[in-house]
N, C-alpha and C. Protein backbone atom coordinates (compact mmCIF):
# COMPACT_ATOMS: atom_id res chain seq x y z
N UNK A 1 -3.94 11.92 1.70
CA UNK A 1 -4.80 11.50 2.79
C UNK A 1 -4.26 12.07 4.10
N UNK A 2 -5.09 12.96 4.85
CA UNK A 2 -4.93 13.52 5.93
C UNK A 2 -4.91 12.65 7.15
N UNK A 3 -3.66 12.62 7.88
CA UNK A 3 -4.04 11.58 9.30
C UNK A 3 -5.09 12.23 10.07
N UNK A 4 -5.74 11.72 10.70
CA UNK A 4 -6.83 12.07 12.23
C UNK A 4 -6.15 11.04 13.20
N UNK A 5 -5.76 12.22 14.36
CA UNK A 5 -5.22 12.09 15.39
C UNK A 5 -6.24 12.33 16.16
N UNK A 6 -6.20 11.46 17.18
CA UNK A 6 -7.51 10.91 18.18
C UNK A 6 -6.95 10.58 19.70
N UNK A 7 -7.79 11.01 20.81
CA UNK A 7 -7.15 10.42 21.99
C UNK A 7 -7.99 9.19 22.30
N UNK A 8 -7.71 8.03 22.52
CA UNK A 8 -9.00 7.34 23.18
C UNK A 8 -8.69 7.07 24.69
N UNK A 9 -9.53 7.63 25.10
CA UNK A 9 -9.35 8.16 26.96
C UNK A 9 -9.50 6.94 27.63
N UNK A 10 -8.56 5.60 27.31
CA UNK A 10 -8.66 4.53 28.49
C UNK A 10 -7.20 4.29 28.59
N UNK A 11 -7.09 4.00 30.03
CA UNK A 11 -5.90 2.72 30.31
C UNK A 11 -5.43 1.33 29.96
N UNK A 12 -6.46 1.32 29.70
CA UNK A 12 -6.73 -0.26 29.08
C UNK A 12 -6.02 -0.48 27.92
N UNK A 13 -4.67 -1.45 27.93
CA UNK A 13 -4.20 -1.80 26.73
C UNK A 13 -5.10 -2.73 26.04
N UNK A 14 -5.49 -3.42 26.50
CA UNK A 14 -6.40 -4.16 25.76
C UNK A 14 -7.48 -4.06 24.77
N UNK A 15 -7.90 -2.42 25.41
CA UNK A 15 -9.09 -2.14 24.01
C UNK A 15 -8.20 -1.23 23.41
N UNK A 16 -7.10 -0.53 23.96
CA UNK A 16 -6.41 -0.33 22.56
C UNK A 16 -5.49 -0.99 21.42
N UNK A 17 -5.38 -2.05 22.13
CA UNK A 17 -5.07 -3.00 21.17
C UNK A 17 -6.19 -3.31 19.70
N UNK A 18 -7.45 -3.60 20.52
CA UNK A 18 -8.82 -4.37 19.77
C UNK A 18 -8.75 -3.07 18.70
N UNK A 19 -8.53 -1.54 19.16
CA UNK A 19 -9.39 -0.82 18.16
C UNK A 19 -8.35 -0.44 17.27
N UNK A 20 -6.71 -0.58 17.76
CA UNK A 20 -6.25 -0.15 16.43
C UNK A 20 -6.40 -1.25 15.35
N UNK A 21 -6.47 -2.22 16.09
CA UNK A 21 -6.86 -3.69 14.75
C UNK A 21 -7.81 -3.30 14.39
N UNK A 22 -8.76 -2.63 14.20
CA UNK A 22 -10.29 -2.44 13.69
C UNK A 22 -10.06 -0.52 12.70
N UNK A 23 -9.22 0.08 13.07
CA UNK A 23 -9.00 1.48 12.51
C UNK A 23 -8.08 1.31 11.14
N UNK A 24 -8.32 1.84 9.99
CA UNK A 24 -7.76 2.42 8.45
C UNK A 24 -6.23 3.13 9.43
N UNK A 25 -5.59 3.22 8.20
CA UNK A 25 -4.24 3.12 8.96
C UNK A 25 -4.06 4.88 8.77
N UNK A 26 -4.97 5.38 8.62
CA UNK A 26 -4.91 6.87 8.54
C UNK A 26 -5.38 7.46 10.13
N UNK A 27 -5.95 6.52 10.98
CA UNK A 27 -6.28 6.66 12.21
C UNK A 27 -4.78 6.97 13.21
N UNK A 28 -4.89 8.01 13.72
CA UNK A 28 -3.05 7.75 14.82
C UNK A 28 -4.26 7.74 16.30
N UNK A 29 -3.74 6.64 16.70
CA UNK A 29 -4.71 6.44 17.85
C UNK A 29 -3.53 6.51 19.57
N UNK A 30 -3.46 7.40 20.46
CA UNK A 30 -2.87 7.11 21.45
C UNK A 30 -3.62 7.24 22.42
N UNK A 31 -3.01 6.71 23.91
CA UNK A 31 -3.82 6.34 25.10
C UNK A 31 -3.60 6.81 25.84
N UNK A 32 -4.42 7.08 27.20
CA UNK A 32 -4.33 8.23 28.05
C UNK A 32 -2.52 8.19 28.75
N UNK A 33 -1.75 6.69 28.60
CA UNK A 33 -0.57 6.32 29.11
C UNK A 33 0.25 7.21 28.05
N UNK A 34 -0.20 7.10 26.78
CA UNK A 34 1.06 8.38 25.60
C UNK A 34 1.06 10.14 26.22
N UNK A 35 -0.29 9.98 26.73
CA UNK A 35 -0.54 11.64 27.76
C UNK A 35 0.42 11.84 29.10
N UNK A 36 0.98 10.49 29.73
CA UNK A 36 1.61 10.42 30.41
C UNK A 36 0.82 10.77 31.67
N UNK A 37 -0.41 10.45 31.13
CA UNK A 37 -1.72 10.77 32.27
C UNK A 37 -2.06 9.18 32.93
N UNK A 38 -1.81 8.90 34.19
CA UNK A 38 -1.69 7.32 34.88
C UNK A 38 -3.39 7.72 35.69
N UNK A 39 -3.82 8.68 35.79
CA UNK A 39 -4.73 8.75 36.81
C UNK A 39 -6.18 7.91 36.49
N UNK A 40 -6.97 7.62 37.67
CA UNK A 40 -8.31 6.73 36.84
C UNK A 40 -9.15 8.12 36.38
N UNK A 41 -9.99 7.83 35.08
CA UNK A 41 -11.31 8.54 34.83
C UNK A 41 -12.43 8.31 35.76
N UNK A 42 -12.89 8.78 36.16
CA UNK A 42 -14.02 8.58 37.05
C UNK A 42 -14.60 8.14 36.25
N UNK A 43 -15.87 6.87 37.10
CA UNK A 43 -16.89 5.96 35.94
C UNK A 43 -18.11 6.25 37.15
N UNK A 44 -18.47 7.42 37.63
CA UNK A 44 -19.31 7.09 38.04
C UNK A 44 -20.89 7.49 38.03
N UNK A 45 -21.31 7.48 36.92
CA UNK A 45 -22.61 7.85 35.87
C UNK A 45 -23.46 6.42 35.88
N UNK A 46 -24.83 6.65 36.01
CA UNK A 46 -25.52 5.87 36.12
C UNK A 46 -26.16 4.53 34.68
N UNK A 47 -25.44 4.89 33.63
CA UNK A 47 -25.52 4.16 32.81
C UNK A 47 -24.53 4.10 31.55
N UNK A 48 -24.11 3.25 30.89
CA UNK A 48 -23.04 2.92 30.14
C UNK A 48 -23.01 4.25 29.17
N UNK A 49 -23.77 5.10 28.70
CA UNK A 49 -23.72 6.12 28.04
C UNK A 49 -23.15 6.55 28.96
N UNK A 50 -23.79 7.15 29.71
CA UNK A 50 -23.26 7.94 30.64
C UNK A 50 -22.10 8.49 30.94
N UNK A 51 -21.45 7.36 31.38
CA UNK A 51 -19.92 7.02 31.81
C UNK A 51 -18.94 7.56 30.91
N UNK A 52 -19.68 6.67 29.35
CA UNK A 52 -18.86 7.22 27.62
C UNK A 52 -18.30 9.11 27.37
N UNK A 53 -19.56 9.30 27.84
CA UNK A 53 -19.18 10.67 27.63
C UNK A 53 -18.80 11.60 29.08
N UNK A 54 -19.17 11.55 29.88
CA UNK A 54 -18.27 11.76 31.60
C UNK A 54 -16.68 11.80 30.86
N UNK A 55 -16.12 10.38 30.45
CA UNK A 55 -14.96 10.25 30.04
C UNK A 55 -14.32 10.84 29.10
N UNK A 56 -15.01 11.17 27.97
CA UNK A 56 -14.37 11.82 26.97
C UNK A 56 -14.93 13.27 27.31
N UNK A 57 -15.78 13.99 28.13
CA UNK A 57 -15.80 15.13 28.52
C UNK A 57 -14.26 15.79 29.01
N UNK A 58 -14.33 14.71 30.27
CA UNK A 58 -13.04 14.68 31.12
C UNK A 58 -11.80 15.11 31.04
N UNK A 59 -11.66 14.65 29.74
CA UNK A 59 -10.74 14.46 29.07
C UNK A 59 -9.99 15.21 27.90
N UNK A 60 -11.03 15.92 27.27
CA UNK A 60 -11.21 17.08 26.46
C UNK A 60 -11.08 18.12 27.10
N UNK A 61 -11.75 18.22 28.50
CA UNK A 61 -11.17 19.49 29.49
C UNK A 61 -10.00 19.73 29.44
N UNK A 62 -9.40 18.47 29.92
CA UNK A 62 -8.25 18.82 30.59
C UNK A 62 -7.23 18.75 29.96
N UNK A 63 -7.15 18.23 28.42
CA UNK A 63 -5.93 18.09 27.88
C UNK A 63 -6.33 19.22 25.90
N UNK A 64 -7.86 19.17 26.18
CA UNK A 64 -8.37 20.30 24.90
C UNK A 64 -7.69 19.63 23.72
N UNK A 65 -8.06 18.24 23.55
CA UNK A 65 -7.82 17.69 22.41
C UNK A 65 -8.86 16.42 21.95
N UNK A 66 -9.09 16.29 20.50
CA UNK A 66 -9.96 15.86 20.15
C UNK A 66 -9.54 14.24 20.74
N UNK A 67 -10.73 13.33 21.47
CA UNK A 67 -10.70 13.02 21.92
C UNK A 67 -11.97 11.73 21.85
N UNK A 68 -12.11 10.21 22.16
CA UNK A 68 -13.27 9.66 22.47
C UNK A 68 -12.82 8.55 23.25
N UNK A 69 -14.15 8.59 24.33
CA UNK A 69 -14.37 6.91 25.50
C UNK A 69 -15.15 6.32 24.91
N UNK A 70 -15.16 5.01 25.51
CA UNK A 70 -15.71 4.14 25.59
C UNK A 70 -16.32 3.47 26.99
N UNK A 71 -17.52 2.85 26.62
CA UNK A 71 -17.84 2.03 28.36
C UNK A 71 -18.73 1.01 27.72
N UNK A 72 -17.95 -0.21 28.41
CA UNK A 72 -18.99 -1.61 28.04
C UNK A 72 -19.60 -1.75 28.93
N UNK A 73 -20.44 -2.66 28.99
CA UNK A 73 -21.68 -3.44 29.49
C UNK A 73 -21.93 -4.12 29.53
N UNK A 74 -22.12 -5.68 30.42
CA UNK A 74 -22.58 -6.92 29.90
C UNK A 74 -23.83 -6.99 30.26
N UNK A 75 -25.14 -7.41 29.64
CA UNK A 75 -26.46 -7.33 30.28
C UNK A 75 -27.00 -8.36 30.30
N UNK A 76 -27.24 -9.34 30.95
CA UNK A 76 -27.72 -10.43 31.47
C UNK A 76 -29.56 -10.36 31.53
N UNK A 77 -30.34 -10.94 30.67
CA UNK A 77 -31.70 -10.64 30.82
C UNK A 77 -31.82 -11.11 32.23
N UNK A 78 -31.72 -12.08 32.17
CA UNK A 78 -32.14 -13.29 33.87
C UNK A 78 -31.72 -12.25 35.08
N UNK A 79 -30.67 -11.64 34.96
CA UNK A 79 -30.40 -10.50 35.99
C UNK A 79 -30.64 -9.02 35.85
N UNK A 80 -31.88 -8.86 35.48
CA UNK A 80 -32.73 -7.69 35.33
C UNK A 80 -31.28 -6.53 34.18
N UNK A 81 -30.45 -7.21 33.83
CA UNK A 81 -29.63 -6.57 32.70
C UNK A 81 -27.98 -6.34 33.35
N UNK A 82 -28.50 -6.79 34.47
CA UNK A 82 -26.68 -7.55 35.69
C UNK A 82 -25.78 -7.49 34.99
N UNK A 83 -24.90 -7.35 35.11
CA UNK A 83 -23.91 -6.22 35.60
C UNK A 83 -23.71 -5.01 35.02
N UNK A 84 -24.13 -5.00 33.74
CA UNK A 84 -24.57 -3.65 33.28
C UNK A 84 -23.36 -2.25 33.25
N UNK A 85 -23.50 -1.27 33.99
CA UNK A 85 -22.90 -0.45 33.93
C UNK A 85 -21.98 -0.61 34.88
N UNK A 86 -21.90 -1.58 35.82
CA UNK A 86 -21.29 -2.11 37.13
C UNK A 86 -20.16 -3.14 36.51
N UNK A 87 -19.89 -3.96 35.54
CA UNK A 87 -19.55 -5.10 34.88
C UNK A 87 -18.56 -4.96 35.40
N UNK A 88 -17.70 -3.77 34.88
CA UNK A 88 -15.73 -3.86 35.49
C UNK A 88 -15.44 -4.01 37.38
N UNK A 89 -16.54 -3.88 37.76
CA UNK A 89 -16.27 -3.87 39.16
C UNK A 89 -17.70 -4.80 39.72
N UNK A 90 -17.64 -5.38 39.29
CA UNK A 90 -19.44 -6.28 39.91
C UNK A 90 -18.85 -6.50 41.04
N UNK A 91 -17.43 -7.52 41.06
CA UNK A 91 -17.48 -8.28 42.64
C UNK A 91 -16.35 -7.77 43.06
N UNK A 92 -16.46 -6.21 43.42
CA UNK A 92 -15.91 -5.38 44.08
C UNK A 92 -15.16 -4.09 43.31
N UNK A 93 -14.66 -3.15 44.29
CA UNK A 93 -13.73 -2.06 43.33
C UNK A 93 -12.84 -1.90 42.63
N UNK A 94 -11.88 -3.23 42.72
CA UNK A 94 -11.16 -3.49 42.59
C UNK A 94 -10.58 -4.12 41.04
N UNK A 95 -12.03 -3.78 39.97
CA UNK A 95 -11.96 -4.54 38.87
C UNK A 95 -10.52 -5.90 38.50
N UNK A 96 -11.17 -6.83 39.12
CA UNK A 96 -10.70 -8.32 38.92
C UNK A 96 -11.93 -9.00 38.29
N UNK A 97 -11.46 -9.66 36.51
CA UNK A 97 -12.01 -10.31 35.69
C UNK A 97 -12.45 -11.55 36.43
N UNK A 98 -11.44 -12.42 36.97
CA UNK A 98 -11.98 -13.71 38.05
C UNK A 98 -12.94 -13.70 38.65
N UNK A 99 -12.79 -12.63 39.69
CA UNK A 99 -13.88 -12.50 40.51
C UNK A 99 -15.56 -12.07 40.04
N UNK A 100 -15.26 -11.03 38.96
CA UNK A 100 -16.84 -10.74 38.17
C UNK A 100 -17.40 -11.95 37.68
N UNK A 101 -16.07 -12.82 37.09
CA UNK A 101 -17.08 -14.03 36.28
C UNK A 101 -17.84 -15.25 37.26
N UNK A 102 -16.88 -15.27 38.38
CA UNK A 102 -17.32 -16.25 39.52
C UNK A 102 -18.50 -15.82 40.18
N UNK A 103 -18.62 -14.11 40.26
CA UNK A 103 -19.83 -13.82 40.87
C UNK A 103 -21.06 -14.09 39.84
N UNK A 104 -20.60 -13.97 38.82
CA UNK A 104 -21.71 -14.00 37.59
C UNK A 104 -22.47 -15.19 36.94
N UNK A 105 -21.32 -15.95 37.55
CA UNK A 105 -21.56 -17.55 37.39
C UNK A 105 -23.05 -18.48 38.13
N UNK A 106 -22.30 -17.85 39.49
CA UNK A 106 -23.06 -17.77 40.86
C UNK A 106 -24.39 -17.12 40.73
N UNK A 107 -24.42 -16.16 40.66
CA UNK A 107 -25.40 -15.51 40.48
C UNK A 107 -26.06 -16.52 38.85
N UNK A 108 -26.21 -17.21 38.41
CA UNK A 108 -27.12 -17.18 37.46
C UNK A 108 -27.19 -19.08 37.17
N UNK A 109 -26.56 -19.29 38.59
CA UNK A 109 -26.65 -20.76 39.15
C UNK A 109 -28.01 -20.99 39.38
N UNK A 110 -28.36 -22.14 38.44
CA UNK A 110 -30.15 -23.20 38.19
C UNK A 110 -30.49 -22.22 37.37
N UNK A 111 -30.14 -20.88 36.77
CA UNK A 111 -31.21 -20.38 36.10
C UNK A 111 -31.12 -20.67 34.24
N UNK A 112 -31.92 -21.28 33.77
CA UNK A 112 -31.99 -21.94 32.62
C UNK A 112 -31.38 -20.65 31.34
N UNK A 113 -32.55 -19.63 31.46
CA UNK A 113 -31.94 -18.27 30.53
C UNK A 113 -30.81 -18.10 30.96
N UNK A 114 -30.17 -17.72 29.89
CA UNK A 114 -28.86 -17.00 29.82
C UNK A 114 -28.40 -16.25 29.16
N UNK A 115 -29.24 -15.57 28.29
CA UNK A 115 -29.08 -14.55 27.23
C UNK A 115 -28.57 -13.75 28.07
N UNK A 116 -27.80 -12.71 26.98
CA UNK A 116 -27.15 -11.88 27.49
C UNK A 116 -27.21 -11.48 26.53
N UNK A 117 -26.00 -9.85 26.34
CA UNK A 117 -25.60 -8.86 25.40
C UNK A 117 -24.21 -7.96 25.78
N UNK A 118 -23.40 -7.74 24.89
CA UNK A 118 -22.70 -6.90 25.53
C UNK A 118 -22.71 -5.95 24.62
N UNK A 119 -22.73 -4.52 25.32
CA UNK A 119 -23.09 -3.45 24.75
C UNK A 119 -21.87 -2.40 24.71
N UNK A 120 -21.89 -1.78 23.89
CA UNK A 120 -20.60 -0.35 23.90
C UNK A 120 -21.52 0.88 23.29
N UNK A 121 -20.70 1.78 24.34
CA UNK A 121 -21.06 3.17 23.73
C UNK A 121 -19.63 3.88 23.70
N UNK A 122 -19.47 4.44 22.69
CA UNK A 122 -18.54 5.55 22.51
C UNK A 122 -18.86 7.12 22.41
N UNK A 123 -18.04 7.80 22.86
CA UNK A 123 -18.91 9.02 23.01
C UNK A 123 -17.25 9.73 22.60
N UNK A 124 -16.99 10.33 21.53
CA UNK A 124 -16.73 11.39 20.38
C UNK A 124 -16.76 12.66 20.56
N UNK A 125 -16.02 13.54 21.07
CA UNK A 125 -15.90 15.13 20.85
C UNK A 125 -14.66 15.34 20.13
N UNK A 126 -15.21 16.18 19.26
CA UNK A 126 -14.23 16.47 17.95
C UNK A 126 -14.62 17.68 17.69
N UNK A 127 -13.40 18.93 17.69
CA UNK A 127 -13.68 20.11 17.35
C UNK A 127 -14.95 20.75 17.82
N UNK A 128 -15.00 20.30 19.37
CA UNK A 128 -15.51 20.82 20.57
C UNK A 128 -17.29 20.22 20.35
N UNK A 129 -17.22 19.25 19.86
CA UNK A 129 -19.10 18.97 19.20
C UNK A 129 -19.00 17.37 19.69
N UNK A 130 -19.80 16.73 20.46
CA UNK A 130 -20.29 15.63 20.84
C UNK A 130 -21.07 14.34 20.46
N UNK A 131 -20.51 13.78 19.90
CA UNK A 131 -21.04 12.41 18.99
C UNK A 131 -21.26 10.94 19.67
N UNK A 132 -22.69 10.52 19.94
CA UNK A 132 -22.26 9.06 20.25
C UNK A 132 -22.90 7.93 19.39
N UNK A 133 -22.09 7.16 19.19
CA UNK A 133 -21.94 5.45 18.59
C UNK A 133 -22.33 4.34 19.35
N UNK A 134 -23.34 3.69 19.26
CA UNK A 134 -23.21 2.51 20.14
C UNK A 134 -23.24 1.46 19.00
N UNK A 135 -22.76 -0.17 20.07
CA UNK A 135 -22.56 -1.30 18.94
C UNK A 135 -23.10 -2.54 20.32
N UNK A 136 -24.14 -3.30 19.51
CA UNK A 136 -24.71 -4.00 20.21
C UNK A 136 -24.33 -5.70 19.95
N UNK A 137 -24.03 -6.93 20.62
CA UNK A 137 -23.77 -8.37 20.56
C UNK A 137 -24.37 -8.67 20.86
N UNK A 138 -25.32 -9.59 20.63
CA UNK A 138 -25.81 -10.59 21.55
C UNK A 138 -25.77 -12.28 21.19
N UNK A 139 -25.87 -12.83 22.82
CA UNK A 139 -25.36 -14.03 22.48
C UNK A 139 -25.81 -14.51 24.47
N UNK A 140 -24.79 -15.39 25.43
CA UNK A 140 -25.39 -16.18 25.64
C UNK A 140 -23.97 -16.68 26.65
N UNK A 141 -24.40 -16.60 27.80
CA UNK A 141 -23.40 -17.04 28.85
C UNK A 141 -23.21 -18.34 28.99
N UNK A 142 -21.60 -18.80 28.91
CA UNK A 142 -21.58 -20.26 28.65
C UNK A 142 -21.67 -20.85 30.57
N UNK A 143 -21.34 -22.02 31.00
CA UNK A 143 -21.28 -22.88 32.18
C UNK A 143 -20.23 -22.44 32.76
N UNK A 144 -19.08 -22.37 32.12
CA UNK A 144 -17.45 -22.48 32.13
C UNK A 144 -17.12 -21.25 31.72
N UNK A 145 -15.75 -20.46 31.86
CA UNK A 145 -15.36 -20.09 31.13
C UNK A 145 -13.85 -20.80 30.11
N UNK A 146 -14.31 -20.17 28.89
CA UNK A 146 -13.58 -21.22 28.16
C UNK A 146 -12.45 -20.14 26.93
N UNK A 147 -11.20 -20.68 26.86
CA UNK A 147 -10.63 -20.14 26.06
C UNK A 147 -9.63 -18.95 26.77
N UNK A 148 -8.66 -18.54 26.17
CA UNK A 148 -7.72 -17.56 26.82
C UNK A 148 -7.36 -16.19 26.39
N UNK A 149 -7.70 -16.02 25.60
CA UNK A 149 -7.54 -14.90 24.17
C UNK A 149 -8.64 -13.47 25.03
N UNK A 150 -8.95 -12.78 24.45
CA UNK A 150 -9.23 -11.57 25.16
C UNK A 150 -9.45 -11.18 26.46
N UNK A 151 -10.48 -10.61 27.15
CA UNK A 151 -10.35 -9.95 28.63
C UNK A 151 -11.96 -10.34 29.24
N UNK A 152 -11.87 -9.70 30.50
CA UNK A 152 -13.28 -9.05 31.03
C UNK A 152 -14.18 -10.29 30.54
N UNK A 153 -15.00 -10.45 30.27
CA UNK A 153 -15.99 -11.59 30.37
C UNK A 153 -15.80 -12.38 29.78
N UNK A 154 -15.13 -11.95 28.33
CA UNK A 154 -15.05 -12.79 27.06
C UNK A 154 -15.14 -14.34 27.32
N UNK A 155 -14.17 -14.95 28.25
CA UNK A 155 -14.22 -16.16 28.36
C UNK A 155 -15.79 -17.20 28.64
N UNK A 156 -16.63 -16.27 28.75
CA UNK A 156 -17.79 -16.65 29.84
C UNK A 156 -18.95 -16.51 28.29
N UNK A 157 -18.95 -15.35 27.70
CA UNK A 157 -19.91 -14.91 26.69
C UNK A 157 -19.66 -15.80 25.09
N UNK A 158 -21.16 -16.05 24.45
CA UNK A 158 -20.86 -16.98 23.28
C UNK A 158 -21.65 -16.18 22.42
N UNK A 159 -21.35 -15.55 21.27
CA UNK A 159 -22.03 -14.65 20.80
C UNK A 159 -22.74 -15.67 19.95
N UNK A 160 -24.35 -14.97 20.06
CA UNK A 160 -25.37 -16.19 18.85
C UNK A 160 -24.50 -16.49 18.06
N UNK A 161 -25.04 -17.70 17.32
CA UNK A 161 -24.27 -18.33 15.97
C UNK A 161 -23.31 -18.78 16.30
N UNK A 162 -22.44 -18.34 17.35
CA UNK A 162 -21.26 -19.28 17.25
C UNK A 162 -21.33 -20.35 18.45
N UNK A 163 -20.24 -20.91 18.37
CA UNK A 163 -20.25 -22.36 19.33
C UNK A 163 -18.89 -22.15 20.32
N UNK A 164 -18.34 -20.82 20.09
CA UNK A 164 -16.98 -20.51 20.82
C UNK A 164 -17.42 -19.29 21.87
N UNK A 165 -16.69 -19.08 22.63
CA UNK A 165 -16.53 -17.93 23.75
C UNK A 165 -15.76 -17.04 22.91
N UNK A 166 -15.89 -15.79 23.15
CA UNK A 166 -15.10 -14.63 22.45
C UNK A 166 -13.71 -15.28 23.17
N UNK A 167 -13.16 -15.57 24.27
CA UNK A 167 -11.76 -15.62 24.50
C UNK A 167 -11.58 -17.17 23.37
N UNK A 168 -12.29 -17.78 22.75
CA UNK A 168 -11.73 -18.83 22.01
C UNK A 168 -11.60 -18.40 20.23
N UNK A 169 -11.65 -16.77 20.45
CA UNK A 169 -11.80 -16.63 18.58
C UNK A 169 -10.35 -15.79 18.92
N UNK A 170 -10.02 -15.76 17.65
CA UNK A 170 -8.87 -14.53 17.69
C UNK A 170 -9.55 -13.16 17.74
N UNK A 171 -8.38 -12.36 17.85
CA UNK A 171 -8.74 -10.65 18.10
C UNK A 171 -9.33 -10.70 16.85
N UNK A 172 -8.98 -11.26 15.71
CA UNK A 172 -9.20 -10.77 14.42
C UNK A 172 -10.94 -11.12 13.91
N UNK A 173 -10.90 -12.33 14.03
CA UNK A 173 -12.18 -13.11 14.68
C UNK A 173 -13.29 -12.27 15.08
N UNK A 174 -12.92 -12.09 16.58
CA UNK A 174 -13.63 -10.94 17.36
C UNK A 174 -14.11 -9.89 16.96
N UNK A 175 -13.06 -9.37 15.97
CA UNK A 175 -13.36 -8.18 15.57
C UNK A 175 -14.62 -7.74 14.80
N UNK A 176 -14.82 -9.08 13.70
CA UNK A 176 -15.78 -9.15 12.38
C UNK A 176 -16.84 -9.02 13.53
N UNK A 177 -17.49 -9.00 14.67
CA UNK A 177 -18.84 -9.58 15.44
C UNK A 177 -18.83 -8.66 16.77
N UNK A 178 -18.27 -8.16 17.28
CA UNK A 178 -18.04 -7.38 18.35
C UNK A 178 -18.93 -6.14 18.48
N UNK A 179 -19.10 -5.77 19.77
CA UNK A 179 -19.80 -4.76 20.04
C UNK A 179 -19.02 -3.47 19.89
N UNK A 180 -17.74 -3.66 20.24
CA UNK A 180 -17.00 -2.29 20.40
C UNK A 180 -16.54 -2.38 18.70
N UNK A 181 -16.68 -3.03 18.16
CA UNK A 181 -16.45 -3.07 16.49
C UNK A 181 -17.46 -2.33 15.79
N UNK A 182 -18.35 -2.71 16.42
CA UNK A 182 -19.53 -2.16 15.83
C UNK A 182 -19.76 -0.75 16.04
N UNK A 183 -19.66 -0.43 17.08
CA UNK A 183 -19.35 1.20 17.47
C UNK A 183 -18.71 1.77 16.67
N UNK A 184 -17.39 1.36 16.75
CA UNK A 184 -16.04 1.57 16.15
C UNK A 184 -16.63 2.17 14.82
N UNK A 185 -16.68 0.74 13.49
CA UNK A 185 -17.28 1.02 12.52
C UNK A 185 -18.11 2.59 12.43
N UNK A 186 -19.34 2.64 13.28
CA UNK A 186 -19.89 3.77 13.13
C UNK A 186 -19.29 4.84 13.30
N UNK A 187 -18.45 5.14 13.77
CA UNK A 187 -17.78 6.22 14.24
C UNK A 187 -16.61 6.38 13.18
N UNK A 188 -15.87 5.46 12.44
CA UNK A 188 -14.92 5.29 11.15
C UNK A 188 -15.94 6.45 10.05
N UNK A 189 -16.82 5.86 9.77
CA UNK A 189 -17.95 5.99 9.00
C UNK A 189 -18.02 7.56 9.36
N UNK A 190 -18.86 7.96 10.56
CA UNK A 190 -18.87 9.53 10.41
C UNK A 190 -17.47 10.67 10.01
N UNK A 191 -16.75 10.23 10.77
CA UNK A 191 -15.27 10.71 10.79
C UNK A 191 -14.98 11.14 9.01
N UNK A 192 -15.34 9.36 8.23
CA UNK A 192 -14.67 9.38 7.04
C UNK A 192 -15.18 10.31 5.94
């Protein structure tokens, strides 16, 4: 069994945490920090695709190795699909999780709907050819946020069927139901 060596173009320990828990152990997965690359990717494309592949373009330029991003989304029906491609930075540039959820809170104060979704796209260049994956959740903004376990909205979002906030399941949990799992999966799948 041949390893596939992969860059996944974020800073974020956190989703590289989520995806090596979700990758066959034939996956060697490192992060733009193993590149010894600290700089931000620019996110500034007008929709969550968008962004996916901006990033793994980016990135493939400049280091000419097979390579894939990611960009989430939280979409709020009641807020015409709020915060959307904006999510990591809603209540300001400064991407602070506190502050997005307090604005988000706020913002959707008396309003009865609360559906939501959180969405991922991954966008894949491998041996210079361009692939994208998306993986879709939906579920349902709680009052509170509740629970301590993952990042970014989790505490706030209740995926249908369940009665917990993603920050109240484990990573492992998370994983079986997730949007970026679901991507993930698809992209295991072509690769394999």
């Amino acid at each position: 069994m041949t390893n596939i060596n992969l860059i996944f173009a974020t800073s974020n320990q956190n989703k590289v945490l989520e995806i090596q828990k979700i990758l066959p152990k034939k996956f060697n997965i490192k992060s733009l920090k193993d590149l010894n690359y600290f700089e931000d990717v620019p996110e500034n494309e007008t929709t969550i695709e968008g962004n996916a592949i901006f990033k793994a373009k980016y990135i493939y330029e400049k280091f000419n190795i097979n390579v894939f991003a990611d960009d989430t989304g939280l979409e709020v029906e009641a807020l015409n699909g709020e915060p959307g491609v904006h999510s990591a930075r809603y209540a300001g540039t400064t991407r602070n999780s506190e502050k997005n959820i307090k604005k988000l809170l706020k913002n959707l104060k008396n309003i009865k709907n609360r559906n939501a979704r959180f969405k991922t796209v991954i966008a894949l260049i491998i041996d210079n050819k361009l692939h994208i994956f998306s993986g879709i959740v939906e579920g349902y903004i709680l009052d509170s946020p509740k629970g301590n376990n993952g990042f970014g909205y989790d505490p706030i979002f209740c995926p249908n069927g369940f009665d917990k906030s993603f920050a109240e399941l484990t990573l492992k949990e998370k994983n079986l139901i997730s949007h970026r799992s679901f991507a993930m999966k698809k992209l295991i799948d072509f690769i394999s």
